[in-house]
PDB file of N, CA and C in Angstrom:
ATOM      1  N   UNK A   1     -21.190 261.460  99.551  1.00  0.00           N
ATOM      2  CA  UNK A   1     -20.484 262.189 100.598  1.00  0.00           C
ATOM      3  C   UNK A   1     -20.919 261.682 101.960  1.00  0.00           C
ATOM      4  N   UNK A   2     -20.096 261.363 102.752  1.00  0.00           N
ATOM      5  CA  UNK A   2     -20.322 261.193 104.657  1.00  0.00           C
ATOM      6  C   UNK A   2     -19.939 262.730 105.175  1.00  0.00           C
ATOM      7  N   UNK A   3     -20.873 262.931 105.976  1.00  0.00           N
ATOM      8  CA  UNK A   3     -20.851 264.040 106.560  1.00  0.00           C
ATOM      9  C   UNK A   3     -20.638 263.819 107.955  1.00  0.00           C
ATOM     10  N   UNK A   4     -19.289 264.636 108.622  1.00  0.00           N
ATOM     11  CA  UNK A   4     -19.415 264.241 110.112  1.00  0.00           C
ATOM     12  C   UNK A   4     -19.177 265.583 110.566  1.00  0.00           C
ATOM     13  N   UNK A   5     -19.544 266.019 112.375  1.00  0.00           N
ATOM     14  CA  UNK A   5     -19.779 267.016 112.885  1.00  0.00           C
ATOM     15  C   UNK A   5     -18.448 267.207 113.673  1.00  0.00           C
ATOM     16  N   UNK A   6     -17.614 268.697 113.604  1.00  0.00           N
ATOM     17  CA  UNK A   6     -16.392 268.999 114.284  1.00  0.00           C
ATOM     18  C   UNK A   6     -16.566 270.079 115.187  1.00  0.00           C
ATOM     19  N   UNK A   7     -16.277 270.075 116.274  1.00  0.00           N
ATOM     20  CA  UNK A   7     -16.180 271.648 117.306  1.00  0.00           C
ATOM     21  C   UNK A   7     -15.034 272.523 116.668  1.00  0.00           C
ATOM     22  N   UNK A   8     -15.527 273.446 115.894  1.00  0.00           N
ATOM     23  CA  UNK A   8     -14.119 274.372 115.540  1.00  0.00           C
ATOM     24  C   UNK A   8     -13.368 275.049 116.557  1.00  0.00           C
ATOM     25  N   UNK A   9     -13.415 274.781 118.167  1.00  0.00           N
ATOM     26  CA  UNK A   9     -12.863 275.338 119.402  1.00  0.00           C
ATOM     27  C   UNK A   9     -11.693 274.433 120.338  1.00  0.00           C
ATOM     28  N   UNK A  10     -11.777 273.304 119.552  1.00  0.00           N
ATOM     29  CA  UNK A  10     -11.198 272.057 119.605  1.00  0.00           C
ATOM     30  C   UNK A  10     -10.678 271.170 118.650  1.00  0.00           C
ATOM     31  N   UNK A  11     -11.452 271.069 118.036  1.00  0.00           N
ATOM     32  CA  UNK A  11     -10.712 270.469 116.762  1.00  0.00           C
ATOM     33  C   UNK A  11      -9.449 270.479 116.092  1.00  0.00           C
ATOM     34  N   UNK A  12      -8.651 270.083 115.605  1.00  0.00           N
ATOM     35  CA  UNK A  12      -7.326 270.252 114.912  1.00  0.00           C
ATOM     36  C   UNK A  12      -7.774 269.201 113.312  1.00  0.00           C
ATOM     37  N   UNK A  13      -8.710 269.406 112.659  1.00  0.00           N
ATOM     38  CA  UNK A  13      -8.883 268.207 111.459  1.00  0.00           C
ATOM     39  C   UNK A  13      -8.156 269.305 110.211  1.00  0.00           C
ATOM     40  N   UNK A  14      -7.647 268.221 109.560  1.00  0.00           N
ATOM     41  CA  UNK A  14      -7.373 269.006 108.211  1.00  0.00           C
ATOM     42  C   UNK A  14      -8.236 270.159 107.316  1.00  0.00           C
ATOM     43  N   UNK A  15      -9.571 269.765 107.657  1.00  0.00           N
ATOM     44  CA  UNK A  15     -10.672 270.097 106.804  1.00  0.00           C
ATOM     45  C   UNK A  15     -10.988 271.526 107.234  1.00  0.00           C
ATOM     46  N   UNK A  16     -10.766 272.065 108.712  1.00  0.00           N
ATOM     47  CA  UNK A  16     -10.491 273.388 109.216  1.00  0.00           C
ATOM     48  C   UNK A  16      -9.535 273.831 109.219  1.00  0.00           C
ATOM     49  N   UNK A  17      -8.061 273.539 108.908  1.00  0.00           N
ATOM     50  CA  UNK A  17      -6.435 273.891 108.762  1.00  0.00           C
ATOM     51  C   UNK A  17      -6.751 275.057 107.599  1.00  0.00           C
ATOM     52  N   UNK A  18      -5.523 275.826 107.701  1.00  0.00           N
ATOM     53  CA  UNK A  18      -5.958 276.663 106.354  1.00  0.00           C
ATOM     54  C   UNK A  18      -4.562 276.454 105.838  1.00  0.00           C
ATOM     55  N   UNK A  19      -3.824 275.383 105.614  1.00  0.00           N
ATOM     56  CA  UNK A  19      -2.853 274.962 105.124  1.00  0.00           C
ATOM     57  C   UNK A  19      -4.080 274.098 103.973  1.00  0.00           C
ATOM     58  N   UNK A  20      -4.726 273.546 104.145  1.00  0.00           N
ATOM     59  CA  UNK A  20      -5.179 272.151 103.528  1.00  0.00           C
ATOM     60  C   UNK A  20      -6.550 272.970 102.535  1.00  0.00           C
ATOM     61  N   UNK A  21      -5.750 272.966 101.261  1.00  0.00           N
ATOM     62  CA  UNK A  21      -6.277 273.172 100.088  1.00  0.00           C
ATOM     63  C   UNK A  21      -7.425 273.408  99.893  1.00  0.00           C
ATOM     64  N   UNK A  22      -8.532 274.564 100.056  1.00  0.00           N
ATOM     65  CA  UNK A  22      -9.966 274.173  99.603  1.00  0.00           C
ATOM     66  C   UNK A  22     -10.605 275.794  99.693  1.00  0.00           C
ATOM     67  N   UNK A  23      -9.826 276.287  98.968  1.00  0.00           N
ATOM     68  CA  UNK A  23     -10.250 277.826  99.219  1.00  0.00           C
ATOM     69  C   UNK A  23     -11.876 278.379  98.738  1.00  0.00           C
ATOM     70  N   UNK A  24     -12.636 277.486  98.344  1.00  0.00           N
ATOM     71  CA  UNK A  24     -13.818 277.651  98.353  1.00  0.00           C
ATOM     72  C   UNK A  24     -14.586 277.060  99.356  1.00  0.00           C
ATOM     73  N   UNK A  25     -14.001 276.616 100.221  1.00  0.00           N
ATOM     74  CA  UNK A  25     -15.159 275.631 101.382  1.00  0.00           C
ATOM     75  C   UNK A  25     -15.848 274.612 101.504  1.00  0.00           C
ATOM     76  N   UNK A  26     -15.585 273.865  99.984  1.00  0.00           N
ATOM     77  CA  UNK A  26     -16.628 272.782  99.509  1.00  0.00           C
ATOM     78  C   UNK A  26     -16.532 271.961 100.382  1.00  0.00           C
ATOM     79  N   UNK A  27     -15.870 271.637 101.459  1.00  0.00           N
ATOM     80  CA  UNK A  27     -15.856 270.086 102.377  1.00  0.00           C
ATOM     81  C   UNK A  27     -16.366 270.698 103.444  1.00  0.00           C
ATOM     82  N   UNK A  28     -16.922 272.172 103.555  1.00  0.00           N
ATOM     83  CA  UNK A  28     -17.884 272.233 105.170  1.00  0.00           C
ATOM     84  C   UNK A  28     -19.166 272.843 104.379  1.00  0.00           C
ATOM     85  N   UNK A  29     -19.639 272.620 105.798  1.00  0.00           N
ATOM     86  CA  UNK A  29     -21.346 273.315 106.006  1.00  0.00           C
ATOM     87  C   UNK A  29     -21.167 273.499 107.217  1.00  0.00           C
ATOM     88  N   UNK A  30     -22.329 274.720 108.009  1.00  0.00           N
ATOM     89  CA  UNK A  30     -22.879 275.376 108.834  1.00  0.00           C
ATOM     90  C   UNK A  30     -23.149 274.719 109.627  1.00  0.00           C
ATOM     91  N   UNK A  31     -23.300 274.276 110.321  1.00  0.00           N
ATOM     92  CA  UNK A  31     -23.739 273.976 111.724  1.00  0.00           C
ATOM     93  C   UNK A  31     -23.984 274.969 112.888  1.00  0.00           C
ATOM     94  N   UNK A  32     -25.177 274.074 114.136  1.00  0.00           N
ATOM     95  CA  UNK A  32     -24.865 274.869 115.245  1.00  0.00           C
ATOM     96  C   UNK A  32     -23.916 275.018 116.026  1.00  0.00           C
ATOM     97  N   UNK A  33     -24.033 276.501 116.529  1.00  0.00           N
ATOM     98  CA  UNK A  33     -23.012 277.251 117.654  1.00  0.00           C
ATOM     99  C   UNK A  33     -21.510 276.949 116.589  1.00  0.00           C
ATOM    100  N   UNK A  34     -20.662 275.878 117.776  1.00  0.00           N
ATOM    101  CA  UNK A  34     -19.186 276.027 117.394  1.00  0.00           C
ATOM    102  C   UNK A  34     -18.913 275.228 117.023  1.00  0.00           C
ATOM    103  N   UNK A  35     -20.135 274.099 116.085  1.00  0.00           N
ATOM    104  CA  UNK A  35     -19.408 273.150 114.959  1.00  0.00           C
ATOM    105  C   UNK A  35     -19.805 273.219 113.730  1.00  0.00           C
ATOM    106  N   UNK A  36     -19.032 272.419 113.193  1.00  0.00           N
ATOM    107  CA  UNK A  36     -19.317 272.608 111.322  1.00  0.00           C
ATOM    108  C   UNK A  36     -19.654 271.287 110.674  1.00  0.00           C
ATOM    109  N   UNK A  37     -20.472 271.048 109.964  1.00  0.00           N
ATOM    110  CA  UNK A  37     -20.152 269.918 109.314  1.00  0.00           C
ATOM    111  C   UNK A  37     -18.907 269.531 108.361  1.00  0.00           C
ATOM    112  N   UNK A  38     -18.619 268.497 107.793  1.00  0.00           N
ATOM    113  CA  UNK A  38     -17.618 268.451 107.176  1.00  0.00           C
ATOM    114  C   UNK A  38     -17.059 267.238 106.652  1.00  0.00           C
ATOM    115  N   UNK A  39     -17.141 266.966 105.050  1.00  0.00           N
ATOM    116  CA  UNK A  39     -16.938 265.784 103.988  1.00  0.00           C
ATOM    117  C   UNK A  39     -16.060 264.876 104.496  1.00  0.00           C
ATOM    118  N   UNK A  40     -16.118 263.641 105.129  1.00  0.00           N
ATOM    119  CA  UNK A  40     -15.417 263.147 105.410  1.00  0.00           C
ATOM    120  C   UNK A  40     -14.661 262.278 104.471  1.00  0.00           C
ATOM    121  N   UNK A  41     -15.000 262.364 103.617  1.00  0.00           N
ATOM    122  CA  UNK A  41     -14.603 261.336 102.156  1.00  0.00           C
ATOM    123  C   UNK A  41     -13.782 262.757 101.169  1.00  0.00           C
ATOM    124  N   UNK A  42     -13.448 263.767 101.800  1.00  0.00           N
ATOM    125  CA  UNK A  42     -12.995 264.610 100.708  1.00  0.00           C
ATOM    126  C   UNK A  42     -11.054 265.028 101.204  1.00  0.00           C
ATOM    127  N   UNK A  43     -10.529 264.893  99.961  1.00  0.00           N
ATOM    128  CA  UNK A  43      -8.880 264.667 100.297  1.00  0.00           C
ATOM    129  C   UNK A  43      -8.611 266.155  99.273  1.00  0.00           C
ATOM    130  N   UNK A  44      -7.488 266.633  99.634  1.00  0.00           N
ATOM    131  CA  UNK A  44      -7.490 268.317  99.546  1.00  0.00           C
ATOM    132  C   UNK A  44      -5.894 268.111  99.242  1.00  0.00           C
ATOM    133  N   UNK A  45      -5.137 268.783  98.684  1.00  0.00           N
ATOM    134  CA  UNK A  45      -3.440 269.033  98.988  1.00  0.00           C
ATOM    135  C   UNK A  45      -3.041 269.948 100.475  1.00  0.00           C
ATOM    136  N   UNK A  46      -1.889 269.448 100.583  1.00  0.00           N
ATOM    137  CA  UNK A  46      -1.864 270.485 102.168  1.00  0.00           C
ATOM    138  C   UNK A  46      -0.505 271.075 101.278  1.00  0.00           C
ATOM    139  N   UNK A  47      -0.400 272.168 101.890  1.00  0.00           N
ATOM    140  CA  UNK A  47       0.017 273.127 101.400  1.00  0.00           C
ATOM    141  C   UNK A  47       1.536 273.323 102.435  1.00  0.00           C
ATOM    142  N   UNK A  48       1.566 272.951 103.364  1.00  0.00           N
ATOM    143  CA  UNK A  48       2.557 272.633 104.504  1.00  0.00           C
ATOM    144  C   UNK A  48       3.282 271.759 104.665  1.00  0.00           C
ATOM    145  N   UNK A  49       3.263 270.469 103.920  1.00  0.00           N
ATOM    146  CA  UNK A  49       3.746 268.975 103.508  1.00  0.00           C
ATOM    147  C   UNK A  49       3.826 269.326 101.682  1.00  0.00           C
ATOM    148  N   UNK A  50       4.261 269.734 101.067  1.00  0.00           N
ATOM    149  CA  UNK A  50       4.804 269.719  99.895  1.00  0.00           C
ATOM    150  C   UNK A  50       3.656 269.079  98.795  1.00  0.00           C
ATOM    151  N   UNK A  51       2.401 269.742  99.324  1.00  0.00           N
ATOM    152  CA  UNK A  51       0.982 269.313  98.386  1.00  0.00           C
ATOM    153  C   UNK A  51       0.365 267.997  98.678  1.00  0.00           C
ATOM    154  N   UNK A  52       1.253 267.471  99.529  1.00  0.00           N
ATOM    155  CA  UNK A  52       0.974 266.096  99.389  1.00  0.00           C
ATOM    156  C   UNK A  52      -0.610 265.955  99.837  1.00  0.00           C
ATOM    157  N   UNK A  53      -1.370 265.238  99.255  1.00  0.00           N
ATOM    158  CA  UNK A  53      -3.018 264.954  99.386  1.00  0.00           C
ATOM    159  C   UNK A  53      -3.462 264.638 100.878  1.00  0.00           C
ATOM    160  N   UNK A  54      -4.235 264.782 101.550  1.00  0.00           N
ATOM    161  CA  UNK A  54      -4.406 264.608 102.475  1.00  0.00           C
ATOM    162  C   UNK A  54      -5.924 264.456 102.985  1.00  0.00           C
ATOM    163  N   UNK A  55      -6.698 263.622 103.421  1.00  0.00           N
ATOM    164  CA  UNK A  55      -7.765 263.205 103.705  1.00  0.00           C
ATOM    165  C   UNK A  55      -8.624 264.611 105.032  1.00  0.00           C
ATOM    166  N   UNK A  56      -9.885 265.130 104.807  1.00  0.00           N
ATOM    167  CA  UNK A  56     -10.324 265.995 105.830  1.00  0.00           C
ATOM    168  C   UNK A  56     -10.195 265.515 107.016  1.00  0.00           C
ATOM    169  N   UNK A  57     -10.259 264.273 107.202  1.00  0.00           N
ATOM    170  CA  UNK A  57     -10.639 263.943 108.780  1.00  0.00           C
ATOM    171  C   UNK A  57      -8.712 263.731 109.343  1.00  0.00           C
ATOM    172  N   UNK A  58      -7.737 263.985 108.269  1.00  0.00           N
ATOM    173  CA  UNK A  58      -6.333 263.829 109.287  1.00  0.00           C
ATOM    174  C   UNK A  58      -6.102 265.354 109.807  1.00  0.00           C
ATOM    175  N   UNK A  59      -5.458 264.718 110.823  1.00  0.00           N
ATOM    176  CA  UNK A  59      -4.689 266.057 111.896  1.00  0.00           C
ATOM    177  C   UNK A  59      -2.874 265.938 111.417  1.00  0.00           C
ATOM    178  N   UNK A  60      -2.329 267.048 111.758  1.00  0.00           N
ATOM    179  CA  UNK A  60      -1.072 266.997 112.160  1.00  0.00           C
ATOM    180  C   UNK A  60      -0.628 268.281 113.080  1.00  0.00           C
ATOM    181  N   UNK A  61       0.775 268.112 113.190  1.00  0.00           N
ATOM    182  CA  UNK A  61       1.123 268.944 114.801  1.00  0.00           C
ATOM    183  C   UNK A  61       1.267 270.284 114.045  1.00  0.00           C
ATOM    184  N   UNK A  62       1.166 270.756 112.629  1.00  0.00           N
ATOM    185  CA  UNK A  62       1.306 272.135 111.917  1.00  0.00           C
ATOM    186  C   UNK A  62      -0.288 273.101 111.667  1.00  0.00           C
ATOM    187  N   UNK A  63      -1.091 272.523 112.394  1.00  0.00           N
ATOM    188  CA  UNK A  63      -2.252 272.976 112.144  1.00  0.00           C
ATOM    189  C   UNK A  63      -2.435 274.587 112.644  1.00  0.00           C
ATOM    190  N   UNK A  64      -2.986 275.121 111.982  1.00  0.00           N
ATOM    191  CA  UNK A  64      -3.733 276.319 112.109  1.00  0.00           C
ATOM    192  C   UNK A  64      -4.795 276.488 111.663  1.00  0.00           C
ATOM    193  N   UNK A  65      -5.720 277.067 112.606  1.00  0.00           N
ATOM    194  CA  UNK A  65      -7.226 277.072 111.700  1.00  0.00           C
ATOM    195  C   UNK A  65      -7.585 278.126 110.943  1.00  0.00           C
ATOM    196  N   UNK A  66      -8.216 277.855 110.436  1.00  0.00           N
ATOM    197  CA  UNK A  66      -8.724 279.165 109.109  1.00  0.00           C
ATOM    198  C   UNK A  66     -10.190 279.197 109.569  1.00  0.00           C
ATOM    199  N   UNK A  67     -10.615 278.903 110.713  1.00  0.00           N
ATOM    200  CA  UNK A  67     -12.222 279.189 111.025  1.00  0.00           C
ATOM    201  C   UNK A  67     -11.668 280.708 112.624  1.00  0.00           C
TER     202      UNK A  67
END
């Protein structure tokens, strides 16, 4: 696993979307204040694009966060 660090106050990554598949959390960890860590090697279905797989570190313009 690569682990990279996101501001959840800014960010738009897949890996915080709550369209993008991962209802247990396995692609974050805790971090300080207002970022998270987060699997950069981990691909999820998005749920907003017709399942289609999608890598944590992509964005798109349908994002909503689930943090």
């Amino acid at each position: 696993m690569s682990w990279g660090i996101l501001n959840i106050k800014s960010s738009k990554k897949c890996a915080i979307c709550k369209h993008w598949f991962d209802p247990a959390g396995t692609a974050l960890k805790p971090h300080m204040g207002d970022f998270l860590q987060f699997d950069q090697n981990a691909k999820k279905p998005c749920l907003k694009h017709g399942q289609t797989i999608k890598p944590s570190w992509a964005q798109c313009n349908e994002f909503e966060s689930k943090v």
